[in-house]
Protein backbone atom coordinates (compact mmCIF):
# COMPACT_ATOMS: atom_id res chain seq x y z
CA UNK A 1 99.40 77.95 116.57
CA UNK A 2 99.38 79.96 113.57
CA UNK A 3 102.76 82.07 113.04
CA UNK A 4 103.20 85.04 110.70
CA UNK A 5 104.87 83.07 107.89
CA UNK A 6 101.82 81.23 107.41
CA UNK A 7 100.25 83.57 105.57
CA UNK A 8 101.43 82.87 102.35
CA UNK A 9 98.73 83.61 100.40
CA UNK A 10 97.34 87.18 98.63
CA UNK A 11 93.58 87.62 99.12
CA UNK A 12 91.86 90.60 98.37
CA UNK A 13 88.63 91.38 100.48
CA UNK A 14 85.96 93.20 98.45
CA UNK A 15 82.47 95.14 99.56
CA UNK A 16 79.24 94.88 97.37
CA UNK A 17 77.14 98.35 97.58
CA UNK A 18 73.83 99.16 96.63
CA UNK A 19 73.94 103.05 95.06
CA UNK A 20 70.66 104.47 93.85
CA UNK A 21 70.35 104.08 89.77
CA UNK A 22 68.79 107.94 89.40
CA UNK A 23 65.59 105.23 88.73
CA UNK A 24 64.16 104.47 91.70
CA UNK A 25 65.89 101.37 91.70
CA UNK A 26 69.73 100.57 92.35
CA UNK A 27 72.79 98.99 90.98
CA UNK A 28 75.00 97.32 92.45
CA UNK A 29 78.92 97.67 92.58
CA UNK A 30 81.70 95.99 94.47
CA UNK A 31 84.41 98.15 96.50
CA UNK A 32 87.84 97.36 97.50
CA UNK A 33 88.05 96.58 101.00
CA UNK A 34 91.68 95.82 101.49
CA UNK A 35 94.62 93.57 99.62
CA UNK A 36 95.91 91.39 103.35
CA UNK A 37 97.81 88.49 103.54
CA UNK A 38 96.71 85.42 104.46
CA UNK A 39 96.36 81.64 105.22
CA UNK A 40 93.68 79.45 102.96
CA UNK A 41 92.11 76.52 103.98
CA UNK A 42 90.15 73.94 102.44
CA UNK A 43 88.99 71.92 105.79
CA UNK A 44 84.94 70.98 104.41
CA UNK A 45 83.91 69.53 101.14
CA UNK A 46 79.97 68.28 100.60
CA UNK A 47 77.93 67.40 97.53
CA UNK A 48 74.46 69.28 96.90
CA UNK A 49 72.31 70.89 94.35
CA UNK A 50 72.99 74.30 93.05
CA UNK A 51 70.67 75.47 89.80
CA UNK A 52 69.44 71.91 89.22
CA UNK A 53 73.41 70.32 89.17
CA UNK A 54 75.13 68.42 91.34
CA UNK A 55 77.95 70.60 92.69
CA UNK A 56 80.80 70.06 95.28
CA UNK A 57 80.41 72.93 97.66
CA UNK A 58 83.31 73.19 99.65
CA UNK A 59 83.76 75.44 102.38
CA UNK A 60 87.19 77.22 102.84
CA UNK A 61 88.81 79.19 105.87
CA UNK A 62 91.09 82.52 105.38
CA UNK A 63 92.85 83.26 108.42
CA UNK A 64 94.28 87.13 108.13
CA UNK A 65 95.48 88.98 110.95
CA UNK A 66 92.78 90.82 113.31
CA UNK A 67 91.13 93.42 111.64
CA UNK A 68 87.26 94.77 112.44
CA UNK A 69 86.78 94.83 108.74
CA UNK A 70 85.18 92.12 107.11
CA UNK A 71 81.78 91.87 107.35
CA UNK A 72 79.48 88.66 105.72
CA UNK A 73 78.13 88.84 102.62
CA UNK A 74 81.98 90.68 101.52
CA UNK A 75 84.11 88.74 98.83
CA UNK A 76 87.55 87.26 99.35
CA UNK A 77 89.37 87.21 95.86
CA UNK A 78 92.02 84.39 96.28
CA UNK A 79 93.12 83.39 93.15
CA UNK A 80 90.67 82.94 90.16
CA UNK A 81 87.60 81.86 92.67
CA UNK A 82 85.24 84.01 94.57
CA UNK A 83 84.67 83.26 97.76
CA UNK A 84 81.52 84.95 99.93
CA UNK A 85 82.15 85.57 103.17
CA UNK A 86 79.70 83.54 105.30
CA UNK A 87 81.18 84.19 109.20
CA UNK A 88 83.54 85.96 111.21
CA UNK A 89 85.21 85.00 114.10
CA UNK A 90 88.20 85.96 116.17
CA UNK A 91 90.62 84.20 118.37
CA UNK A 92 90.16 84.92 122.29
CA UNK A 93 93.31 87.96 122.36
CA UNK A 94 92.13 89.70 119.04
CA UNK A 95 95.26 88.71 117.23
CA UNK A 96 93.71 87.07 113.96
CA UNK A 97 90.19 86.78 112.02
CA UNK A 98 89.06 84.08 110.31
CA UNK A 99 87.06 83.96 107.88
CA UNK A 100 84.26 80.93 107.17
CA UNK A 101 83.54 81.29 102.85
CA UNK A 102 81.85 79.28 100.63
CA UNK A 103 82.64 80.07 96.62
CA UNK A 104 80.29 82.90 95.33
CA UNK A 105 76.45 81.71 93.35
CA UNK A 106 76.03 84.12 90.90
């Protein structure tokens, strides 16, 4: 059960858009989706290979209240990391999202 004071945590939820460079090509820039609070969890950590390293890549869980917003591929901002946003889901009555990330690969 998830109450309202659990979300204790600022996260802001940004949008990366393609715009057309003038070019033929485009750039890309990141939009401000919305500033919500919410509830970060860390429930996953793995080891793997990222850019020939050995990485941990751990999988977190933002739990906001329901919104149609967020879509995958966004970015939650939650501190100093940058998490993508890799699935959406919704409890059964539509009162919260959550949010499945894994931190950003640039």
């Amino acid at each position: 059960m998830i109450a309202a004071g659990d979300l204790r945590d600022r996260v802001d939820l940004l949008r990366k858009e393609r715009t057309p460079d003038g070019m033929g090509g485009w750039e890309l820039h990141e939009t401000p989706l919305m500033s919500v609070w919410a509830r970060v969890e860390t429930p996953d950590s793995k080891t793997g290979v990222v850019a020939q390293k050995d990485v941990e890549l751990r999988t977190h869980e933002i739990t906001i209240r329901y919104t149609a917003e967020p879509k995958i591929k966004d970015v939650a901002v939650f501190r100093s990391l940058r998490l993508e946003v890799k699935g959406v889901r919704h409890d059964s009555r539509r009162k919260w999202t959550f949010l499945d990330c894994v931190p950003e690969v640039v």
